[in-house]
C-alpha atoms as a PDB file:
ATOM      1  CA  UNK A   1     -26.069  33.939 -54.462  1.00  0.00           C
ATOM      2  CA  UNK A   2     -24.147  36.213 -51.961  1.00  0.00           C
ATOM      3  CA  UNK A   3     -25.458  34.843 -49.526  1.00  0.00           C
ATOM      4  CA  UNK A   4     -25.608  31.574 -49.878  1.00  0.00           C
ATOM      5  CA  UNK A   5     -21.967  31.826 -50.899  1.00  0.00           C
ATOM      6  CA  UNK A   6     -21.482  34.135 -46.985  1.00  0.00           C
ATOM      7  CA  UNK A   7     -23.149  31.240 -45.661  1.00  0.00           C
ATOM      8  CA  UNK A   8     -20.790  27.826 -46.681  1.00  0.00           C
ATOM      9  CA  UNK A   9     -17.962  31.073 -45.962  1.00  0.00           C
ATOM     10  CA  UNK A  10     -19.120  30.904 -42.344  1.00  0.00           C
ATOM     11  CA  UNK A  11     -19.948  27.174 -42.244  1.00  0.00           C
ATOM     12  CA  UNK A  12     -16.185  26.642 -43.603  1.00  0.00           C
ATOM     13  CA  UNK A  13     -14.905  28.752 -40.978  1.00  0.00           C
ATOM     14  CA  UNK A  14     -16.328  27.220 -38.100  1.00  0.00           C
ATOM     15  CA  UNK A  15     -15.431  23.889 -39.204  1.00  0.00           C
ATOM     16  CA  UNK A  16     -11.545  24.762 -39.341  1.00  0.00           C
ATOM     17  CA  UNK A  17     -11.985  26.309 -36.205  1.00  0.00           C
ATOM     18  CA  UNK A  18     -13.143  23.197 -34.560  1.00  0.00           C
ATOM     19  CA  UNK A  19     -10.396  21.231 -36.356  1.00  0.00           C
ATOM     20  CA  UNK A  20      -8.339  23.439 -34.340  1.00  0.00           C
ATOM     21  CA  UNK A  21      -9.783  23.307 -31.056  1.00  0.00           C
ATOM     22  CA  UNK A  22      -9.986  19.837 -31.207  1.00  0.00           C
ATOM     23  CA  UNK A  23      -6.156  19.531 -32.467  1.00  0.00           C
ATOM     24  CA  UNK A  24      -5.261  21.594 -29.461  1.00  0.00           C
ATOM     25  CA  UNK A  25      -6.896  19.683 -27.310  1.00  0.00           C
ATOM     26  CA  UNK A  26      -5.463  16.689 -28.333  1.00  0.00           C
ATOM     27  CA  UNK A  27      -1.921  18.341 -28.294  1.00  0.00           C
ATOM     28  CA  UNK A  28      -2.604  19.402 -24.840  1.00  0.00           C
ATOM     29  CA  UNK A  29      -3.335  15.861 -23.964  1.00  0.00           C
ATOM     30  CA  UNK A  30      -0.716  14.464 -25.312  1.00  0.00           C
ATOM     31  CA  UNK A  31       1.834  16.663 -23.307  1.00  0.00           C
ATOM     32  CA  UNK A  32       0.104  15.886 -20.128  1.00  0.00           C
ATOM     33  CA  UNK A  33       0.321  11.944 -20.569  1.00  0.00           C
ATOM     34  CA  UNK A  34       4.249  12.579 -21.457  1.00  0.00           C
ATOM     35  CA  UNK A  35       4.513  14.597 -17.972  1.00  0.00           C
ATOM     36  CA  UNK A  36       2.144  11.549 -16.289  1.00  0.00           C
ATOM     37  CA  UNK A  37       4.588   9.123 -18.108  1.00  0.00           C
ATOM     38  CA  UNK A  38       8.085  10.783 -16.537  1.00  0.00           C
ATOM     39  CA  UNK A  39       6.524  10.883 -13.203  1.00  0.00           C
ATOM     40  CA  UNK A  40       5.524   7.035 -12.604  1.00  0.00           C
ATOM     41  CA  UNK A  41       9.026   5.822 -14.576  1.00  0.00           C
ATOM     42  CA  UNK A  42      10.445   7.917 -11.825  1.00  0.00           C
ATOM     43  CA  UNK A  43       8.781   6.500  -9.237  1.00  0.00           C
ATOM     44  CA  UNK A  44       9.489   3.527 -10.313  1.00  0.00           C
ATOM     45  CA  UNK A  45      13.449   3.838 -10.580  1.00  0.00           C
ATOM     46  CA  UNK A  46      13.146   5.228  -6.984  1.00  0.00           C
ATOM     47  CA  UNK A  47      10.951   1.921  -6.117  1.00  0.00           C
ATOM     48  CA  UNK A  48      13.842  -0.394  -7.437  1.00  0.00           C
ATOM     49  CA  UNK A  49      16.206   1.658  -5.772  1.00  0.00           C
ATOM     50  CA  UNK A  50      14.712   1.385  -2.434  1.00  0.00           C
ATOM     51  CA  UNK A  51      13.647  -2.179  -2.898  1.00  0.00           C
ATOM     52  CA  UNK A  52      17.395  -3.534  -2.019  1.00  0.00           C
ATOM     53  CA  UNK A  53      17.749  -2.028   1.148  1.00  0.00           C
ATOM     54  CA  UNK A  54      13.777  -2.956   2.320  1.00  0.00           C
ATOM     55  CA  UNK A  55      14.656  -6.704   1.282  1.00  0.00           C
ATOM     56  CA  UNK A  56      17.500  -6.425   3.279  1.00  0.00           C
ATOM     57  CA  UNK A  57      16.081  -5.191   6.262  1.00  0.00           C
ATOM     58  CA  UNK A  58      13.286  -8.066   6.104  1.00  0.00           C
ATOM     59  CA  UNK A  59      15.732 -10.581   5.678  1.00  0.00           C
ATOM     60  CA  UNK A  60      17.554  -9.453   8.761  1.00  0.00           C
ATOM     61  CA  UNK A  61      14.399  -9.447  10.748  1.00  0.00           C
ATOM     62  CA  UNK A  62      13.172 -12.664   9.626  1.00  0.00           C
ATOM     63  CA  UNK A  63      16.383 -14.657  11.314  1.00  0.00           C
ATOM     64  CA  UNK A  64      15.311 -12.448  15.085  1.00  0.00           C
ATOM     65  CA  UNK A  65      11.588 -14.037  14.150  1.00  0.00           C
ATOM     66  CA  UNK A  66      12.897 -17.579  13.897  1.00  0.00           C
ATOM     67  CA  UNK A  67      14.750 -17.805  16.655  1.00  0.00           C
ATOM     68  CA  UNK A  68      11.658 -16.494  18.622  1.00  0.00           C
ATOM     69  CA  UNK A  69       9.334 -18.675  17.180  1.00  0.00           C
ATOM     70  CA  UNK A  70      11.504 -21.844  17.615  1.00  0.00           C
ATOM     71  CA  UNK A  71      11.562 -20.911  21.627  1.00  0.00           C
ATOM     72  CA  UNK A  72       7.802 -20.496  21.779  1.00  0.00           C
ATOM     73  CA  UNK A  73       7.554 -24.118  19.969  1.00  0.00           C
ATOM     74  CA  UNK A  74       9.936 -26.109  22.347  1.00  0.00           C
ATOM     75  CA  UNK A  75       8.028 -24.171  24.676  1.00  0.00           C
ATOM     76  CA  UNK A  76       4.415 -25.551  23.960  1.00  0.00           C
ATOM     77  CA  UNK A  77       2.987 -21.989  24.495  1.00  0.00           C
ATOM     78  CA  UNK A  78       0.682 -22.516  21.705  1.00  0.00           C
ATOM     79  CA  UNK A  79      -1.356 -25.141  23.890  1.00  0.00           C
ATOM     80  CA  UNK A  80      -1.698 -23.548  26.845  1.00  0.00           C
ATOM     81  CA  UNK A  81      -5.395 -23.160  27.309  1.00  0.00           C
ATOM     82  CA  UNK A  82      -7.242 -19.979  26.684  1.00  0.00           C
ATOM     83  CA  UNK A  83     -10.339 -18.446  28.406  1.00  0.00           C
ATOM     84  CA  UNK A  84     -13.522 -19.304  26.492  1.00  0.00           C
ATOM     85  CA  UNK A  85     -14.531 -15.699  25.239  1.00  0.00           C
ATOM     86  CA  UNK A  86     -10.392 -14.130  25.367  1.00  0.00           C
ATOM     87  CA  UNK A  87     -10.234 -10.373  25.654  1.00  0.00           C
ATOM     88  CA  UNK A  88      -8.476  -9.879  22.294  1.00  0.00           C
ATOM     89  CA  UNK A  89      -6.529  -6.871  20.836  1.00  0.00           C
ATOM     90  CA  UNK A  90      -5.515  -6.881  16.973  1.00  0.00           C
ATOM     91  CA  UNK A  91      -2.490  -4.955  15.963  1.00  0.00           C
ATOM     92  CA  UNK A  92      -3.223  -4.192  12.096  1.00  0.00           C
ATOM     93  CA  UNK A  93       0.116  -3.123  10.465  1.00  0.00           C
ATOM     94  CA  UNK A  94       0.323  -0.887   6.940  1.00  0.00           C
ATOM     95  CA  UNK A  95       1.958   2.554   6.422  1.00  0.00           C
ATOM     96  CA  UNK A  96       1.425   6.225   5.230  1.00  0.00           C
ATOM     97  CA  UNK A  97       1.559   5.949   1.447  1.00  0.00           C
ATOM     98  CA  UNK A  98      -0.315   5.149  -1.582  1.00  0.00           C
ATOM     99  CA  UNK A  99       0.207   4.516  -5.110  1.00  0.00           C
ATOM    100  CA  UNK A 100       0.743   1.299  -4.411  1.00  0.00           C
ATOM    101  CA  UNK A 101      -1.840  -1.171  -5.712  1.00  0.00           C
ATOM    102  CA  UNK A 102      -3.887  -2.609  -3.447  1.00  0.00           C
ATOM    103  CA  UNK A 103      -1.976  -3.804  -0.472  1.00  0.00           C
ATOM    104  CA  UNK A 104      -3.670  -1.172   1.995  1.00  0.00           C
ATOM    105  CA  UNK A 105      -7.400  -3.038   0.716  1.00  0.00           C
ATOM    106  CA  UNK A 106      -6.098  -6.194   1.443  1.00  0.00           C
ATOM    107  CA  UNK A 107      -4.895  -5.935   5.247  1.00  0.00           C
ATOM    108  CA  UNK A 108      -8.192  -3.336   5.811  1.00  0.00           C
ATOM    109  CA  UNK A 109     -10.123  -6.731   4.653  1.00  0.00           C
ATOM    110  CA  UNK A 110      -8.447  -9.271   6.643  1.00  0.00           C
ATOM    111  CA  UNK A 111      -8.962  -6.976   9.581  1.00  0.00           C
ATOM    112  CA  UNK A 112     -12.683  -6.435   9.091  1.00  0.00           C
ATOM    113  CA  UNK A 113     -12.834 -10.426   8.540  1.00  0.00           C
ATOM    114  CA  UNK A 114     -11.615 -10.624  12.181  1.00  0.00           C
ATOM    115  CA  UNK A 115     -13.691  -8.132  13.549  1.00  0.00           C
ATOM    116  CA  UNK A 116     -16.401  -9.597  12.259  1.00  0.00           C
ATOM    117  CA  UNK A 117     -15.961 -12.564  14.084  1.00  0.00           C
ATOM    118  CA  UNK A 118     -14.954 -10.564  17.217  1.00  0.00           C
ATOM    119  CA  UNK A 119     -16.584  -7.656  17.671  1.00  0.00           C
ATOM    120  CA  UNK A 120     -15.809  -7.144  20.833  1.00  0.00           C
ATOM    121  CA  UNK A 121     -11.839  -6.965  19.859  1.00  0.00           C
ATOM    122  CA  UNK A 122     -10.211  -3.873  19.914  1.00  0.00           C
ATOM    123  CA  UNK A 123      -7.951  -2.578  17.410  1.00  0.00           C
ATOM    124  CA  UNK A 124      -4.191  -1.131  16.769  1.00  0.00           C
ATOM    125  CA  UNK A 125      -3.497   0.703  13.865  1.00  0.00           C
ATOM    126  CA  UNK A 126       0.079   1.404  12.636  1.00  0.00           C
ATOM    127  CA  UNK A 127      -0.074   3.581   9.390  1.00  0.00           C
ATOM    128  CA  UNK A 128      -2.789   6.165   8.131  1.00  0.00           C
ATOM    129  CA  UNK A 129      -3.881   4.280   4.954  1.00  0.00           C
ATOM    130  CA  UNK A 130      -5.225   1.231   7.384  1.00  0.00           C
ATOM    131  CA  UNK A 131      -6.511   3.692  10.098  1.00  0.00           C
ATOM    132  CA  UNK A 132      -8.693   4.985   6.929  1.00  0.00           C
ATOM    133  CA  UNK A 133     -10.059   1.528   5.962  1.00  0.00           C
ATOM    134  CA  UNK A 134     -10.661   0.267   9.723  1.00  0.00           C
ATOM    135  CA  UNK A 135     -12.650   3.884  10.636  1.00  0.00           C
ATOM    136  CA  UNK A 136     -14.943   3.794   7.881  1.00  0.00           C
ATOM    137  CA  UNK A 137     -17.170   0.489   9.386  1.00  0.00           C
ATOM    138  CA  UNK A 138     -15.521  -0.104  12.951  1.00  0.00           C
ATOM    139  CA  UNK A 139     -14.419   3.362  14.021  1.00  0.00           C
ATOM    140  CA  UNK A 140     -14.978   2.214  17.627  1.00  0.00           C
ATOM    141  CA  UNK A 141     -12.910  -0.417  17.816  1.00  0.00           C
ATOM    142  CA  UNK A 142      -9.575   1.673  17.526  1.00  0.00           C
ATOM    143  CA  UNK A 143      -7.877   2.428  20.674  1.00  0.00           C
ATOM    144  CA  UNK A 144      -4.403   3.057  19.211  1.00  0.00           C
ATOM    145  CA  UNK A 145      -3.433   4.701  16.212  1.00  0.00           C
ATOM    146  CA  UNK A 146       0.328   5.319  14.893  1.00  0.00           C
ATOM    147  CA  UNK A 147       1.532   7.442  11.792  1.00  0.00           C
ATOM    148  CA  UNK A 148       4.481   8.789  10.124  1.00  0.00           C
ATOM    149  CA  UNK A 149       5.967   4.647   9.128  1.00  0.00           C
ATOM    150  CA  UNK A 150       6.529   3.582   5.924  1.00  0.00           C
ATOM    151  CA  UNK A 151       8.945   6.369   4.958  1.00  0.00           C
ATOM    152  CA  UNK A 152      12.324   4.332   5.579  1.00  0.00           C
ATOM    153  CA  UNK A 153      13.103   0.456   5.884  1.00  0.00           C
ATOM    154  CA  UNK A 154      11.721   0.006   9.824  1.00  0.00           C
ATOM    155  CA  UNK A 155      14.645  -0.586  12.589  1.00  0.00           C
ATOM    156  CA  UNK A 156      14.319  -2.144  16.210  1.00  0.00           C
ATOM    157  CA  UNK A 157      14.174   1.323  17.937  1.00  0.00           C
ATOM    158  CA  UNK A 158      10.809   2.372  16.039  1.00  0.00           C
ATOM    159  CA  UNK A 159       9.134  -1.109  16.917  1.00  0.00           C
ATOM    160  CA  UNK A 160      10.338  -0.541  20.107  1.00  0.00           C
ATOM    161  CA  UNK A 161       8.960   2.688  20.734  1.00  0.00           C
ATOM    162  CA  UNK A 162       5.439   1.569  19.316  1.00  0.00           C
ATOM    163  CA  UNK A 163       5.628  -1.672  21.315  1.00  0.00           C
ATOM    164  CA  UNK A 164       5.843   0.544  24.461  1.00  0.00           C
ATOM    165  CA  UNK A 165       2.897   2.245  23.798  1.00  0.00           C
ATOM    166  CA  UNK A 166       0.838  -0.857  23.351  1.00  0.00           C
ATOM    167  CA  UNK A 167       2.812  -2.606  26.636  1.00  0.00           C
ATOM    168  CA  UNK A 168       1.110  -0.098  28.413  1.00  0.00           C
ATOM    169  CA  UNK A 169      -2.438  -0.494  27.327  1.00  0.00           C
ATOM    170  CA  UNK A 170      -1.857  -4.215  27.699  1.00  0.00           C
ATOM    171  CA  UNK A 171      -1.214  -3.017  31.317  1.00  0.00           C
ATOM    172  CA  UNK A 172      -4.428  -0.942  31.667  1.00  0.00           C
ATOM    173  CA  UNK A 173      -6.907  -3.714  29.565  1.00  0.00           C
ATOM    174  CA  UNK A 174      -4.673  -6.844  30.125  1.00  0.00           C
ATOM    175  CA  UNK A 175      -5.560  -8.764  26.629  1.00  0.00           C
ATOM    176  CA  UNK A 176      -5.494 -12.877  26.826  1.00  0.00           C
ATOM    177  CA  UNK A 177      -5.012 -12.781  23.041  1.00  0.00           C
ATOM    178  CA  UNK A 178      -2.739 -10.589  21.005  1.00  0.00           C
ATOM    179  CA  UNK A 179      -2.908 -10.889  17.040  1.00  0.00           C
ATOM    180  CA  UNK A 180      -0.903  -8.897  14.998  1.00  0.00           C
ATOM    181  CA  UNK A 181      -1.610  -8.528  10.727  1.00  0.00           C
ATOM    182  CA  UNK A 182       0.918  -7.699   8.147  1.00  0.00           C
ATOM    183  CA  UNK A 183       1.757  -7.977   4.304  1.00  0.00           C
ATOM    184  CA  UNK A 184       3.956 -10.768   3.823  1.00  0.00           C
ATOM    185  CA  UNK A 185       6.168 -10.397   1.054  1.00  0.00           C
ATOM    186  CA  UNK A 186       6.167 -13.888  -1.051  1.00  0.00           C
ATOM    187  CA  UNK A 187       7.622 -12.096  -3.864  1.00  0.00           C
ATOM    188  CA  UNK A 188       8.283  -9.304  -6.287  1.00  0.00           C
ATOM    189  CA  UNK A 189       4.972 -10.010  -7.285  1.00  0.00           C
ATOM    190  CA  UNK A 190       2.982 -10.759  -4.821  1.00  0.00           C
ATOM    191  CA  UNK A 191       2.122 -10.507  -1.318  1.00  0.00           C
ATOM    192  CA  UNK A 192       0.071 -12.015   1.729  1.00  0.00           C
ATOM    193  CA  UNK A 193      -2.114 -10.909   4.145  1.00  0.00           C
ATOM    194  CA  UNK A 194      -0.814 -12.869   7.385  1.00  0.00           C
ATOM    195  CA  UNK A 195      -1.657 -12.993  10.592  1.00  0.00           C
ATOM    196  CA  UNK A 196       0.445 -13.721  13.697  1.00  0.00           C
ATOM    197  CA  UNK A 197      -0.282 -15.001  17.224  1.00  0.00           C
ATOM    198  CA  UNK A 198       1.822 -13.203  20.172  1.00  0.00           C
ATOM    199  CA  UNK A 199       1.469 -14.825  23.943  1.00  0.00           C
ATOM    200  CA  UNK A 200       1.415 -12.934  27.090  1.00  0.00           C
ATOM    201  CA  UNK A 201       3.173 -13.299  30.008  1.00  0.00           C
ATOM    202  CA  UNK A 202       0.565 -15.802  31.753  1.00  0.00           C
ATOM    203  CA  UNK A 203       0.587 -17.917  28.817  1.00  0.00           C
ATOM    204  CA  UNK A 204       4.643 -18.031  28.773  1.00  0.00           C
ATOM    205  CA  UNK A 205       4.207 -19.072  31.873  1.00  0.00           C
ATOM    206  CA  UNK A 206       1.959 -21.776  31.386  1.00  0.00           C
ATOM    207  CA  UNK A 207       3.697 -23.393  28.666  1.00  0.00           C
ATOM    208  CA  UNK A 208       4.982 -26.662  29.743  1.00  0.00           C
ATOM    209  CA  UNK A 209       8.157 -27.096  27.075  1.00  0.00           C
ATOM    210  CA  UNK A 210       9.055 -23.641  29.412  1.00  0.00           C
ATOM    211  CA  UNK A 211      10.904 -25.767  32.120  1.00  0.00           C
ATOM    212  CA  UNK A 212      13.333 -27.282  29.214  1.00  0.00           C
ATOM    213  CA  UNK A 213      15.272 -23.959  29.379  1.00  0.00           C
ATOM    214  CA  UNK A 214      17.411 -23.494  32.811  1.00  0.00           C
ATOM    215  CA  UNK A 215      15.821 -20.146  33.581  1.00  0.00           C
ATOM    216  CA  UNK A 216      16.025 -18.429  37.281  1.00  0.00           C
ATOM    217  CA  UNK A 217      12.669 -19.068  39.558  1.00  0.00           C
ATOM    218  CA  UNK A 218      12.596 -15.594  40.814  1.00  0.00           C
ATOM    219  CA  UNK A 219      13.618 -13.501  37.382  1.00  0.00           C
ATOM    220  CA  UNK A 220      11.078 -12.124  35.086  1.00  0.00           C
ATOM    221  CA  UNK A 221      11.703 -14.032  32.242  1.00  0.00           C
ATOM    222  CA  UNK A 222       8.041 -14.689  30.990  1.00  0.00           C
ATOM    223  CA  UNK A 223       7.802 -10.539  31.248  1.00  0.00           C
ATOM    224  CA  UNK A 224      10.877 -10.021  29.521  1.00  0.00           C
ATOM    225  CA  UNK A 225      10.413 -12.549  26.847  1.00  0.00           C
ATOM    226  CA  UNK A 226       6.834 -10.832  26.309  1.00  0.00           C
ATOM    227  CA  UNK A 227       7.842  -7.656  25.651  1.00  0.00           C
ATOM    228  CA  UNK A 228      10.709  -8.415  23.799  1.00  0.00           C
ATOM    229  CA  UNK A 229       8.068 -10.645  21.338  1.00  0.00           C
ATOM    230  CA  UNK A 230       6.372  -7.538  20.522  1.00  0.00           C
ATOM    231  CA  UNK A 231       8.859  -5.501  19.531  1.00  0.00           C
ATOM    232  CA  UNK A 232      10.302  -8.326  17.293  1.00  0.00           C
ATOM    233  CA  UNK A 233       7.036  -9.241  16.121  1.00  0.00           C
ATOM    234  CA  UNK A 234       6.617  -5.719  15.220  1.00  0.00           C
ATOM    235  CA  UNK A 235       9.535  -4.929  13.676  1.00  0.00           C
ATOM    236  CA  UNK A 236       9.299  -8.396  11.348  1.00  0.00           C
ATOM    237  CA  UNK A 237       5.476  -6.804  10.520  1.00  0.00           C
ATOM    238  CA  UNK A 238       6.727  -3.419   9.354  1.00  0.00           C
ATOM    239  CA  UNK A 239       9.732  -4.915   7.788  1.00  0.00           C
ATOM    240  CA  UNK A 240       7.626  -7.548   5.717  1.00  0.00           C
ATOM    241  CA  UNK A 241       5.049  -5.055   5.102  1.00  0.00           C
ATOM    242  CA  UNK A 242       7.695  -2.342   3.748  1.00  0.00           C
ATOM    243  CA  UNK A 243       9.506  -4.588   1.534  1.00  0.00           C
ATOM    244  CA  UNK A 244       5.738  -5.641  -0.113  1.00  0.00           C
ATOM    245  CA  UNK A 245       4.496  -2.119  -0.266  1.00  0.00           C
ATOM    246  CA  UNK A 246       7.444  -1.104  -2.061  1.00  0.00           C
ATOM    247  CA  UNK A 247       7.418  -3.989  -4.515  1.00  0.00           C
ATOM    248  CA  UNK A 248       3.964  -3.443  -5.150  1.00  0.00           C
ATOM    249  CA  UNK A 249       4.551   0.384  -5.763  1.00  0.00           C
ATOM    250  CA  UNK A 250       7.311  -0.746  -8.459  1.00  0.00           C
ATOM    251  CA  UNK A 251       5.216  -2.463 -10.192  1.00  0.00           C
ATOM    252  CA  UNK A 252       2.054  -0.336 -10.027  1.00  0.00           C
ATOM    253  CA  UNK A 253       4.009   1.945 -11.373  1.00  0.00           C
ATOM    254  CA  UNK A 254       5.637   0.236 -14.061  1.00  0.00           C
ATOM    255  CA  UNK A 255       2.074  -0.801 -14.907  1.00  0.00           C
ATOM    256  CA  UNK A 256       1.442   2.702 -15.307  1.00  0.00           C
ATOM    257  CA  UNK A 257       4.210   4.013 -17.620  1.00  0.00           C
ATOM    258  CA  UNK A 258       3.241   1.203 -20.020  1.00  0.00           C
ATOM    259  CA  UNK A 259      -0.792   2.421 -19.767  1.00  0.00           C
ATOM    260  CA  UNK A 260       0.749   6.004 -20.422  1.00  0.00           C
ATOM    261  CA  UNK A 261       3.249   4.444 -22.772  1.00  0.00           C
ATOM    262  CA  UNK A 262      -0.289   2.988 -24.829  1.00  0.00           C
ATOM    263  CA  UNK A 263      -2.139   6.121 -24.664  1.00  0.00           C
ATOM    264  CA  UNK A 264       1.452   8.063 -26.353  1.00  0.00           C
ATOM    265  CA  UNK A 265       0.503   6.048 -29.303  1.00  0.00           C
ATOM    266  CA  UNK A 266      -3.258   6.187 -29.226  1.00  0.00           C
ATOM    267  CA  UNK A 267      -2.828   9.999 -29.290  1.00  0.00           C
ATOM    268  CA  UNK A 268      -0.025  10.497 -30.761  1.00  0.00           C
ATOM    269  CA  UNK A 269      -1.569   8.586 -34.302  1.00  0.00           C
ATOM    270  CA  UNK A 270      -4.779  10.711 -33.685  1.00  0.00           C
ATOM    271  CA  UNK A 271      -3.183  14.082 -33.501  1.00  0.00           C
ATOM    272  CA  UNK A 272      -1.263  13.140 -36.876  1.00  0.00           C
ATOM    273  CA  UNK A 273      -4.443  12.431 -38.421  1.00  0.00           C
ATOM    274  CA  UNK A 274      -6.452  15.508 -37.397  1.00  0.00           C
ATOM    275  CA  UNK A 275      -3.631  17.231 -38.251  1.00  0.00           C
ATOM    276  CA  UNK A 276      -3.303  16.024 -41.743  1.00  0.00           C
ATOM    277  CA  UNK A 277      -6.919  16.611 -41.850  1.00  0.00           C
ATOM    278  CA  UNK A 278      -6.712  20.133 -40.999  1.00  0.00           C
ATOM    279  CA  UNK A 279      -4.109  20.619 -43.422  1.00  0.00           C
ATOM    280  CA  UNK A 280      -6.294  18.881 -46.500  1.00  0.00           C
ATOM    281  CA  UNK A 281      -9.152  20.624 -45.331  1.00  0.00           C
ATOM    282  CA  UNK A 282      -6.901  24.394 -45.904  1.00  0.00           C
ATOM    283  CA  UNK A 283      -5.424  23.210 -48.856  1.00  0.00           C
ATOM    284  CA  UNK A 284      -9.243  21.848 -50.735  1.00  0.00           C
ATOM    285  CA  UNK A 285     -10.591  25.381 -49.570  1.00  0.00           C
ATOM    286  CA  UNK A 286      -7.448  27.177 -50.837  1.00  0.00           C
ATOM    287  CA  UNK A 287      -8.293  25.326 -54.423  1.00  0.00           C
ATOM    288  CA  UNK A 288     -11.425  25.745 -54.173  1.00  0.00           C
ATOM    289  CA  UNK A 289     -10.718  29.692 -53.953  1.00  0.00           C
ATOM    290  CA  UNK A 290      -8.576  29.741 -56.806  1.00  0.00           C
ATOM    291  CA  UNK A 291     -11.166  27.787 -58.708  1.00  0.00           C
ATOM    292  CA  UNK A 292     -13.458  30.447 -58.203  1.00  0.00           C
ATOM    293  CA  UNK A 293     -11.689  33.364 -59.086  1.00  0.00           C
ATOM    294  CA  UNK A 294     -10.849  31.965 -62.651  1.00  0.00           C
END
């Protein structure tokens, strides 16, 4: 009888101390999904924030990328005739920093699409995240890498300085076709991987709509008009591709606080029920006890 009685003791025991594991547990959960919860509704104030000023700074370099484009199509450039197997170069543009859906996939896909249909093209990376996606299936094909963008709405002075760079391996493998890739930012919502066509200084010269535009015979125009392409090509990229990673980071993260928001609740009802469990559970062996010394 003792023992059977030291037995459902023990067997009692060990239940309520599982209750109580488990009710930590779940406590300790709960606090970390609160912590998770502050951190992305953070984020995502500081997203907002810094949204303004990146729209603003597309929007500016959007009216510079008009203008150029509207020479280049007076200009015919985008007829001029092009070898039959073009030495091409791909500038792929992204930035440092995650947590922000998948806009770093996208442009790693659309340049792997390219790739694939020339291999022989080699590759500019501007940003770590895309450097990652192009290395792990065409390591090779980078010849250029840049880092530390992303961090503040891009200005003319940092396309600049990467356009340099790439002038003078255009100098050293002189490329007949130049494509650069970017996020496009459509909306708050979404965004596009889009590709863009730059001309070199042959083809500027080539193009027949050139002559329309009272231009000196022995200035270097086509060079200067070249260069200065990149740089504003560039800087519309990064700009476009800023404003779109930081939308998307908004609302990754607001995505997030509402996941944590659901998993408050989930928990938040279970720890109030193995609680209340853990309580009946006390008070039917406290009875019980009392029962049994009557």
């Amino acid at each position: 009888m003792f023992a059977r009685a030291g037995v459902n003791a023990a067997r009692t025991v060990g239940m309520q101390s599982r209750n109580y594991a488990t009710l930590r547990e779940i406590e300790m959960r709960l606090k970390s999904i609160k912590n998770i919860e502050k951190i992305t509704k953070t984020m995502k104030i500081v997203a907002s924030t810094r949204l303004g000023r990146a729209q603003k700074a597309m929007a500016l370099s959007r009216v510079y990328d008009e203008a150029d484009s509207e020479v280049y199509t007076h200009a015919e450039s985008a007829k001029v005739e092009q070898p039959a197997e073009p030495k091409s170069l791909i500038i792929a543009v992204s930035s440092d920093k995650g947590l922000c859906g998948s806009i770093h996939s996208q442009i790693g896909k659309a340049t792997k699409k390219i790739l694939a249909e020339k291999p022989t093209a080699d590759v500019v990376v501007v940003g770590d995240k895309i450097k990652a996606q192009v290395q792990r299936s065409n390591s090779e094909s980078i010849v250029l890498a840049f880092n530390g963008t992303g961090k503040a709405a891009p200005t003319f002075v940092e396309a600049s300085l990467i356009a340099d760079e790439i002038l003078k391996l255009q100098a050293q493998k002189k490329y007949d076709s130049v494509e650069i890739l970017y996020n496009k930012f459509v909306s708050s919502v979404s965004f596009a991987p889009t590709a863009k066509n730059l001309y070199n200084e042959e083809t500027i010269k080539q193009s027949k709509g050139l002559s329309a535009y009272e231009l000196d015979e022995d200035s270097n125009v086509p060079v200067a008009m070249s260069e200065f392409s990149l740089a504003n090509s560039l800087l519309v990229a990064m700009a476009e591709g800023h404003a779109a990673e930081i939308s998307a980071r908004r609302n990754a993260m607001d995505n997030a606080s509402k996941n944590a928001g659901e998993m408050i609740n989930k928990y938040s009802i279970l720890y109030n029920r193995t609680r209340q469990a853990v309580i009946t559970n006390e008070l039917v062996d406290i009875i019980t006890g009392a029962s049994s010394l009557d």
